[in-house]
Protein backbone atom coordinates (compact mmCIF):
# COMPACT_ATOMS: atom_id res chain seq x y z
CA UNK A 1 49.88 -39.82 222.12
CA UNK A 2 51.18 -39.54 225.87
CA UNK A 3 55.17 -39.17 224.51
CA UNK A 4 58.01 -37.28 224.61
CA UNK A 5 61.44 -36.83 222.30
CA UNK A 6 64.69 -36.07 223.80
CA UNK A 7 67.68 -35.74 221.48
CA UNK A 8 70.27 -38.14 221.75
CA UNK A 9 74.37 -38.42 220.58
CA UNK A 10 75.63 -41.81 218.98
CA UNK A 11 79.28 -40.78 220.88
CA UNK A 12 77.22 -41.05 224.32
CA UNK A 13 74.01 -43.10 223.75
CA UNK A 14 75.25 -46.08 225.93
CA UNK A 15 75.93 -49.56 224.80
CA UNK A 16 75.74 -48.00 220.85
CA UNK A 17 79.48 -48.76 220.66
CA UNK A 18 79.51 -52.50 221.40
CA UNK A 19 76.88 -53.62 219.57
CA UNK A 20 77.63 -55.74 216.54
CA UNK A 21 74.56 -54.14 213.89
CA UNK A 22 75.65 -55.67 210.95
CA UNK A 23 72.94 -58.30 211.05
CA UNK A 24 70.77 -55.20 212.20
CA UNK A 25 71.72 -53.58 208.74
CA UNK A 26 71.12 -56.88 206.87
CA UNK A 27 67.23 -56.82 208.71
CA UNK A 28 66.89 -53.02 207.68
CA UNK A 29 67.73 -53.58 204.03
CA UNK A 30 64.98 -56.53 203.55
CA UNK A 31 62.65 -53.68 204.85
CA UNK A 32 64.22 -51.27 202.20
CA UNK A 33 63.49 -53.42 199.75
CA UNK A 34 59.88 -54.23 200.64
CA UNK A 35 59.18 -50.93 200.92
CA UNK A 36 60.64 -49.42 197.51
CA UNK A 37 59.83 -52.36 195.26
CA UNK A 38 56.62 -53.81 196.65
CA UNK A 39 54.67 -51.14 199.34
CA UNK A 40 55.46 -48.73 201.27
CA UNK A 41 55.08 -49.12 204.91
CA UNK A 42 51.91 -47.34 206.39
CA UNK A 43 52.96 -44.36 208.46
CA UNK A 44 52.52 -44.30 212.60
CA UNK A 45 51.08 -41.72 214.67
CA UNK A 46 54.37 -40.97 215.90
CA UNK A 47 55.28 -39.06 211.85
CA UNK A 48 57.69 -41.14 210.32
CA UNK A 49 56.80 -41.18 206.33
CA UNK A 50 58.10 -43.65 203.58
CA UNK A 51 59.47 -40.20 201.81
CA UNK A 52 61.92 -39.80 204.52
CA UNK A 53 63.02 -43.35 204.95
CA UNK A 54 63.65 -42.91 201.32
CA UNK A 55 67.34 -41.94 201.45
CA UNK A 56 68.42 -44.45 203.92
CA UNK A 57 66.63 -46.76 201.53
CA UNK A 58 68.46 -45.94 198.71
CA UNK A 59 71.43 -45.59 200.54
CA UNK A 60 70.94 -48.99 202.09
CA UNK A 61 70.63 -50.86 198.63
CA UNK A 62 73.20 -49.37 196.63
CA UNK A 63 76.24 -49.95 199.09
CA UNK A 64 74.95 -53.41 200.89
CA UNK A 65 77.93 -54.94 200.02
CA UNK A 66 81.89 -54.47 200.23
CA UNK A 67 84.44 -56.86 198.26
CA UNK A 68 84.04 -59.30 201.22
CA UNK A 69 80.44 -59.41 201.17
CA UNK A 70 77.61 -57.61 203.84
CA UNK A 71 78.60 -54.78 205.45
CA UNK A 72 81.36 -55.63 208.59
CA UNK A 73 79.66 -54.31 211.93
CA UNK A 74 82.28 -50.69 211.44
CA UNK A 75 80.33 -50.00 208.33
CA UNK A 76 76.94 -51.22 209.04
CA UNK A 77 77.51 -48.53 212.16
CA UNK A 78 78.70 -45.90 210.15
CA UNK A 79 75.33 -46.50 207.84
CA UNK A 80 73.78 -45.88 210.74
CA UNK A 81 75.12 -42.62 211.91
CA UNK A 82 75.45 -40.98 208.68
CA UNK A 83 71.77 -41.79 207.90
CA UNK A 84 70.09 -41.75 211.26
CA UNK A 85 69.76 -39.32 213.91
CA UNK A 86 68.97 -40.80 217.54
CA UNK A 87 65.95 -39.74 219.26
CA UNK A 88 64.80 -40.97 222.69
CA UNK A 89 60.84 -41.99 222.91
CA UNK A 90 59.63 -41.74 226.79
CA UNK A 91 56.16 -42.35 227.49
CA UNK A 92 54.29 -39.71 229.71
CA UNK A 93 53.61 -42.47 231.97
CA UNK A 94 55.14 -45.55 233.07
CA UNK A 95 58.25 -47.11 231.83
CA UNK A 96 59.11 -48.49 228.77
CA UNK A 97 59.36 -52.34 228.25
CA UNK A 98 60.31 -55.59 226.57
CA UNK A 99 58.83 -59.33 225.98
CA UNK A 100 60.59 -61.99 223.60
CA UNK A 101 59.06 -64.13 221.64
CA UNK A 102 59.90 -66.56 219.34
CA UNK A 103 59.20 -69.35 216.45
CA UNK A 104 58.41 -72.78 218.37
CA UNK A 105 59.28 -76.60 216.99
CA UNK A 106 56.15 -78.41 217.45
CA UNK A 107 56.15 -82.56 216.05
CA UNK A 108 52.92 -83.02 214.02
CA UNK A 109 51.06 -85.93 211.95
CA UNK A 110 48.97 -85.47 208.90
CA UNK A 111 46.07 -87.05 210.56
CA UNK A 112 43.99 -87.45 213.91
CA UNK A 113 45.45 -90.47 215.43
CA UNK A 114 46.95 -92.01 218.67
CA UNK A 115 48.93 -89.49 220.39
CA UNK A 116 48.24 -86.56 218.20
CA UNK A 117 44.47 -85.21 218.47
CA UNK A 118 45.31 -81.14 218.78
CA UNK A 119 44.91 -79.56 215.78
CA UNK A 120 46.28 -76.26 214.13
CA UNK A 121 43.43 -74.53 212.21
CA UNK A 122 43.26 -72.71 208.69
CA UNK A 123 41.15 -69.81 208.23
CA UNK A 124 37.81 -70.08 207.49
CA UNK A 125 36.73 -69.10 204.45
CA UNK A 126 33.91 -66.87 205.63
CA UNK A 127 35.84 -65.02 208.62
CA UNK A 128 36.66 -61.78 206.81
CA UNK A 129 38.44 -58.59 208.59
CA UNK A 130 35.53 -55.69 210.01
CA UNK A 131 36.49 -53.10 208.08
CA UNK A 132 36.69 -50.47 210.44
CA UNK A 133 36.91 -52.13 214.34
CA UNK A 134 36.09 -48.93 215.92
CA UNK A 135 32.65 -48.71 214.15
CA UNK A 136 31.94 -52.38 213.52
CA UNK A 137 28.32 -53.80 211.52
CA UNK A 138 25.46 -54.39 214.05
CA UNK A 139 26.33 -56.99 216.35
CA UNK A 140 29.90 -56.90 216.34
CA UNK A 141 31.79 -55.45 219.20
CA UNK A 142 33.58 -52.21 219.04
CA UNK A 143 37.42 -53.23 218.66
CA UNK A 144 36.66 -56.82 216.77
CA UNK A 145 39.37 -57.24 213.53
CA UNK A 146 37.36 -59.86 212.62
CA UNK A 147 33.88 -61.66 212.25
CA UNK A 148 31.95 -64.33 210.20
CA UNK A 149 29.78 -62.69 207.04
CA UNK A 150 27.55 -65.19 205.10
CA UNK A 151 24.90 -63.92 202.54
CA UNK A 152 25.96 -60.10 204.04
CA UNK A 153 25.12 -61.53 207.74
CA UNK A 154 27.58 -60.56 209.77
CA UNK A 155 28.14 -62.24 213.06
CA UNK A 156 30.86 -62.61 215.94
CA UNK A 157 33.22 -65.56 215.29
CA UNK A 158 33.35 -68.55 218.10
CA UNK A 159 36.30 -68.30 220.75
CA UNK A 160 38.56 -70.78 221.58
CA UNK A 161 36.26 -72.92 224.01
CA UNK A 162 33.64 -73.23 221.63
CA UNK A 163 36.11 -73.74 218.40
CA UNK A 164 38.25 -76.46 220.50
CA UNK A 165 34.44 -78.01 221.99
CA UNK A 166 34.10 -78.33 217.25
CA UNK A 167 32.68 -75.34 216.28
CA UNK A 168 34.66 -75.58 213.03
CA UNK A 169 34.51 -79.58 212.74
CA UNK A 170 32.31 -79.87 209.70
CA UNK A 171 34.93 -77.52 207.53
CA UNK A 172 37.76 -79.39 207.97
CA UNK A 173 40.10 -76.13 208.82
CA UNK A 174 42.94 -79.02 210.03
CA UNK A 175 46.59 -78.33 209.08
CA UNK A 176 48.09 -80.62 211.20
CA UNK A 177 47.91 -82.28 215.11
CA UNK A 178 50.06 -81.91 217.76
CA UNK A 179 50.53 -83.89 220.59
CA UNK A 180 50.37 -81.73 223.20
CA UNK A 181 47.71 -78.70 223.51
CA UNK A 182 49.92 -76.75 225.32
CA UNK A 183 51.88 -77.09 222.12
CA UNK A 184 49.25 -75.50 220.37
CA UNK A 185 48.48 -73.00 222.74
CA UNK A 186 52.13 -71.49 223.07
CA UNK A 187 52.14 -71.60 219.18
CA UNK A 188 48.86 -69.07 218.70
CA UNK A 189 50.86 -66.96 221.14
CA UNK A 190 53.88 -66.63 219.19
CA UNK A 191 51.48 -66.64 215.97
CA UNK A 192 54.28 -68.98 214.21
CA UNK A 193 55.38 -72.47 214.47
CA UNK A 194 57.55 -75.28 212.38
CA UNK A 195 55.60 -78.20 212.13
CA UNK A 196 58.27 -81.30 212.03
CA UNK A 197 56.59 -84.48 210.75
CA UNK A 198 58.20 -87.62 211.17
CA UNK A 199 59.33 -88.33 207.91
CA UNK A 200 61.48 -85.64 208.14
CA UNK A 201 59.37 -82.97 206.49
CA UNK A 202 59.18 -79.21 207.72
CA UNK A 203 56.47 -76.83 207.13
CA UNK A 204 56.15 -73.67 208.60
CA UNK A 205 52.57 -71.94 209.96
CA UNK A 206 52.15 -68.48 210.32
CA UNK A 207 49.33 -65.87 211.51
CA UNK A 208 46.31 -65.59 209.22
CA UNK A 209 43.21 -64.56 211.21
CA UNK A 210 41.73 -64.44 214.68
CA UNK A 211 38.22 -64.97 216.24
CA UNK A 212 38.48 -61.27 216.93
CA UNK A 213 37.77 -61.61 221.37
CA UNK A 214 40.30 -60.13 223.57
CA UNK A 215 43.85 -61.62 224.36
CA UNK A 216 44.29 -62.40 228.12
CA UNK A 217 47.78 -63.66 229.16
CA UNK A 218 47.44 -67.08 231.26
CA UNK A 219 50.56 -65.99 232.53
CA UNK A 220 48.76 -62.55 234.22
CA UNK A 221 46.08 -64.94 235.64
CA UNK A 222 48.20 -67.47 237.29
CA UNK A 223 49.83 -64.32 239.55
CA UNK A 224 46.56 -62.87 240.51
CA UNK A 225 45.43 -66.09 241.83
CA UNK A 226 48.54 -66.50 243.49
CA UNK A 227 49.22 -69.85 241.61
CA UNK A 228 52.98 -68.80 240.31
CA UNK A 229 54.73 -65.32 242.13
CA UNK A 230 55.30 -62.43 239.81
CA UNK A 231 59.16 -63.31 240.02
CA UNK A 232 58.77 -66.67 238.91
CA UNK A 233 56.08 -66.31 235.79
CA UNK A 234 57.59 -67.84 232.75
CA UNK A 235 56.80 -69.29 229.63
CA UNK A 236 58.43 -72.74 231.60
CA UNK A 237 56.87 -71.90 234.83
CA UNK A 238 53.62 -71.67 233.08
CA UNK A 239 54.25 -74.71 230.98
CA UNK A 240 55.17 -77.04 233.95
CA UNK A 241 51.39 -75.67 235.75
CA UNK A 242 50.16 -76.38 232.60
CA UNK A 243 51.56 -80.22 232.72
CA UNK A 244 50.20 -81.27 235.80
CA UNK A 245 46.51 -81.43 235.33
CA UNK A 246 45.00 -81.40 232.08
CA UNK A 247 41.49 -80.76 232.74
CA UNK A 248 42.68 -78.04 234.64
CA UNK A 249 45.09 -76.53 232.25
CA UNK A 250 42.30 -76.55 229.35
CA UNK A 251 39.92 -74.71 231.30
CA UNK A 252 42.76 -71.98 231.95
CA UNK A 253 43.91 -72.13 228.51
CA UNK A 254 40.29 -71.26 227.03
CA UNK A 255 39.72 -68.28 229.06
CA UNK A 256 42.33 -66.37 227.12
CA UNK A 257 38.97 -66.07 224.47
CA UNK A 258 41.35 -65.31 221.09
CA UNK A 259 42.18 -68.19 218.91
CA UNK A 260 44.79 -67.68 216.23
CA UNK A 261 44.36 -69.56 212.49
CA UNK A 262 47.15 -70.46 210.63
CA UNK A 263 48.54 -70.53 206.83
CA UNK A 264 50.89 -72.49 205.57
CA UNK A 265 54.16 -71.47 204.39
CA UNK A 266 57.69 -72.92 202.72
CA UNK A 267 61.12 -72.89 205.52
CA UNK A 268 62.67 -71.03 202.66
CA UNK A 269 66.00 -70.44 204.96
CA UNK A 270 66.35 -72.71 208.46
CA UNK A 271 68.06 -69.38 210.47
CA UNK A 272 65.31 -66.49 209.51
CA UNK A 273 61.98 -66.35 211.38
CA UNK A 274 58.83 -66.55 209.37
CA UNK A 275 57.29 -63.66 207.39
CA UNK A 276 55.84 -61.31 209.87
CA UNK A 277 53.46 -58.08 209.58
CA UNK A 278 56.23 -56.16 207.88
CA UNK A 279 55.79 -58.69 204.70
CA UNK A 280 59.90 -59.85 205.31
CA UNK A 281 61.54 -62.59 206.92
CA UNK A 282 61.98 -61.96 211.18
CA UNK A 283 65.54 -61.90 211.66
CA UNK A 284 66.91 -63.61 215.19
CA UNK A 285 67.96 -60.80 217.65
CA UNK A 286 67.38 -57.86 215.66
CA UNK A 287 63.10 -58.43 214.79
CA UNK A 288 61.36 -56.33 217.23
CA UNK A 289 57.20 -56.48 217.22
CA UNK A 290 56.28 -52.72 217.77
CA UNK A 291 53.01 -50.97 217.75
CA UNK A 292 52.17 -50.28 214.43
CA UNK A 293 49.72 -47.91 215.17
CA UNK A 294 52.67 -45.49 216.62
CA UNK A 295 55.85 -47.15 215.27
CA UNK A 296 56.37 -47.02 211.08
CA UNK A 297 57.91 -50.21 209.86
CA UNK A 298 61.55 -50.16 208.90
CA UNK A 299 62.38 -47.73 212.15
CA UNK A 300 65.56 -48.83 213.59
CA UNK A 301 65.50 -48.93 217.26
CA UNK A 302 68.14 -48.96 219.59
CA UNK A 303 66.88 -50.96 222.99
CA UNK A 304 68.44 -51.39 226.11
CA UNK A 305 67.51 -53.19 229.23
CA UNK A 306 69.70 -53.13 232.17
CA UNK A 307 68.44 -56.07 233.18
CA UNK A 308 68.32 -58.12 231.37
CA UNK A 309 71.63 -59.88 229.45
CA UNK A 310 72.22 -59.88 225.97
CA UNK A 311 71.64 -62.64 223.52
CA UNK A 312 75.04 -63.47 222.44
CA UNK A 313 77.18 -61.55 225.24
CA UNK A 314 77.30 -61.43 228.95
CA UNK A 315 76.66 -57.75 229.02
CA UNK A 316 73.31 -56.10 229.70
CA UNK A 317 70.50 -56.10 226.61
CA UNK A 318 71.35 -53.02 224.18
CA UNK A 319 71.36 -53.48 220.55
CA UNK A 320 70.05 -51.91 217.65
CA UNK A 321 66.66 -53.76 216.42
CA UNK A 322 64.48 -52.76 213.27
CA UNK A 323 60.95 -51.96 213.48
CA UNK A 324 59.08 -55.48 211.53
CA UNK A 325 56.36 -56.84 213.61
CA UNK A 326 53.70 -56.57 215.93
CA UNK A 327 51.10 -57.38 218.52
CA UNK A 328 47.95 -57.64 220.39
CA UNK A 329 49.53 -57.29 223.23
CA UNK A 330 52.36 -54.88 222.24
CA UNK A 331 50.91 -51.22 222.63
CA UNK A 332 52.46 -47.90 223.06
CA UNK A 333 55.15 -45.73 222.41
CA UNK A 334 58.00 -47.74 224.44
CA UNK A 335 56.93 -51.06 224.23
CA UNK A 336 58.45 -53.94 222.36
CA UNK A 337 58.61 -57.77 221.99
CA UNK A 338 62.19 -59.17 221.02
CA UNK A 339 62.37 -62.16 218.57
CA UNK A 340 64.82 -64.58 219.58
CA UNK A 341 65.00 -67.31 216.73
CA UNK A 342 63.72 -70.70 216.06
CA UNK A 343 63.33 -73.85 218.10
CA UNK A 344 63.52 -74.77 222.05
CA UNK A 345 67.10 -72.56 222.90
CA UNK A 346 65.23 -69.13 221.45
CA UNK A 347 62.30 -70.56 223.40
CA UNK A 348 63.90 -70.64 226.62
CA UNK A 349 65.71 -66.88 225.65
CA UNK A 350 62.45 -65.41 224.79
CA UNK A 351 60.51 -67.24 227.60
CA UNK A 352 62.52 -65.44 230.26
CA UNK A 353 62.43 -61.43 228.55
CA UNK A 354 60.79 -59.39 231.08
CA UNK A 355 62.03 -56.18 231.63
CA UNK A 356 62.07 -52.54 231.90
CA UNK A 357 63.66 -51.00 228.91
CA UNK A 358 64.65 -47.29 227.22
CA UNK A 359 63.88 -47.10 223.44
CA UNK A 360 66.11 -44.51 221.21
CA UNK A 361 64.47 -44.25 217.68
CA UNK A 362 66.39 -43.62 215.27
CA UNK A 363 64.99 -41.00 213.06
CA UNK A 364 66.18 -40.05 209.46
CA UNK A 365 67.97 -37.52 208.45
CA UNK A 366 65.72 -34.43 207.96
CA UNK A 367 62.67 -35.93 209.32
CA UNK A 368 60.52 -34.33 210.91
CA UNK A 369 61.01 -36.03 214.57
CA UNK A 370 64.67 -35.80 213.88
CA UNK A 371 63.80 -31.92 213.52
CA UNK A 372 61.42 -31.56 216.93
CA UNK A 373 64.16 -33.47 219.07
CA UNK A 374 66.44 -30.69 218.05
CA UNK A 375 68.92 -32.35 215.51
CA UNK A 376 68.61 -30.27 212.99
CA UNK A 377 67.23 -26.52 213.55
């Protein structure tokens, strides 16, 4: 897996004593209770079962309250250490790192009309998941989640220059339209958005499928061709390129191949994110999108990143996250993407996140990572 484990101390891990994790605690126990009432969470290559989670579970559930309500940032940090052991994760090569993302506003109409003629798309009814991408059905590339089956003919799904040129017209996939396509765009990055309509309605979208072709980052693109420096590249940077030529910016736009389809879901509380891969709602500062393949949902993780400040002090970035989403673009051991909220202020947070980060797991009590980074003999 190209990692290694070094065992850490809560009394010396740095930044662990000014963090404020009581809304960390309040993200871990929706987790807990996903995964002891509904499923358990799958477990990553890195070892961390469901059975050992189980305690701090429990534990999580039974005392999530005191006599003045959630747990007060002393005792949601006490959960912590009397649950958790802390485990650094270092990648055999490289650094680790974080991105931010977030859930954008976008205005919308109900129908195709002056000033709104981008369109979010449902999913197809025939575009089913390949059940096992590294040994796909004739004709579908190795690495493809999903593709089109008809009558038990499979075939690859359209990418986004042939789905936006109305590859999909005739089904009538439209949620709503957006004015702008960058709009659009930036939301099938995030794989979220609130759609506000102007009658004052708001519906949420969130990930359902995708054609199944590769990500690339427009972002990556603009630097190699020396359009935007590596030190400036931003989500605003990218949107002001974006703004200035619109034949231009559609032609860069559609070679990033993907194309995210949405469902539709209720804003069931205005502050949390939208449901994410770990089947609860993201919570603003303390969601982090992990690679599920290593990472078990539910981990909490503490991150810090010199560099970067923090979202509600002016200190540098380290604070305890939990383990409840993920990415195409989010692979490895030390690798994460921070969510930052809702709307254009966690936009402008998360547009900015670039930097090089250290990731401290922390592992339960007993487990067996806890065991292998020497915590308990």
């Amino acid at each position: 897996m190209g990692l290694s484990l070094r065992r850490e101390d809560f009394s010396t891990l740095p930044g662990w004593a000014d963090d404020a994790p009581a809304s960390a605690f309040t993200a871990f126990r929706r987790s807990a209770v996903h995964a002891t009432g509904i499923k358990p969470y799958r477990t990553g290559s890195l070892g961390l079962s469901h059975t050992e989670f189980e305690p701090a579970y429990a534990a999580a559930m039974a005392g999530s309250k005191s006599e003045s309500g959630y747990l007060s940032n002393s005792e949601a940090r006490s959960f912590f250490e009397t649950w958790f052991r802390p485990v650094e994760i270092r990648p055999d090569t490289g650094d680790g790192f974080v991105t931010g993302y977030y859930e954008p506003e976008v205005g919308v109409s109900d129908r195709s009309e002056s000033g709104y003629r981008y369109p979010f798309l449902r999913k197809p009814d025939n575009l089913v998941k390949v059940p096992d991408p590294d040994n796909p059905p004739a004709g579908i590339p190795s690495g493809f989640a999903f593709m089109l089956e008809e009558a038990g003919v499979t075939r690859i799904c359209p990418d986004r220059a042939a789905i936006e040129n109305g590859a999909f017209d005739a089904e009538k996939l439209e949620i709503a339209w957006a004015r702008s396509p960058a709009d659009v765009f930036f939301a099938h990055v995030q794989g979220c958005a609130r759609l506000l309509y102007a009658d004052g309605r708001v519906k949420r979208i969130t990930y359902a499928a995708k054609s199944g072709h590769p990500f690339t980052g427009i972002g990556g693109l603009l630097v190699k061709r020396g359009e935007v420096s590596a030190d400036a590249i931003s989500m605003a940077t990218i949107r002001d390129w974006l703004a200035v030529d619109e034949a231009r910016a559609e032609s860069l736009m559609q070679e990033n191949r993907s194309f995210i389809f949405f469902e539709e879901a209720a804003v069931e509380d205005d502050f949390l994110g939208p449901v994410a891969a770990a089947k609860v709602p993201l919570q603003p500062g303390r969601s982090l999108a992990v690679d599920r393949h290593v990472h078990t949902f539910g981990t909490p993780m503490f991150v810090s990143a010199p560099s970067l400040e923090d979202f509600d002090e002016p200190r540098p970035f380290a604070r305890l996250m939990i383990a409840q989403d993920t990415g195409t673009a989010i692979v490895g051991p030390a690798r994460g993407d921070l969510f930052a909220g809702c709307g254009a202020e966690a936009g402008s947070k998360a547009g900015s996140i670039k930097a090089a980060a250290g990731f401290v797991i922390l592992a339960p009590v007993g487990s067996q990572v806890a065991r292998r980074a020497g915590h308990e003999q």
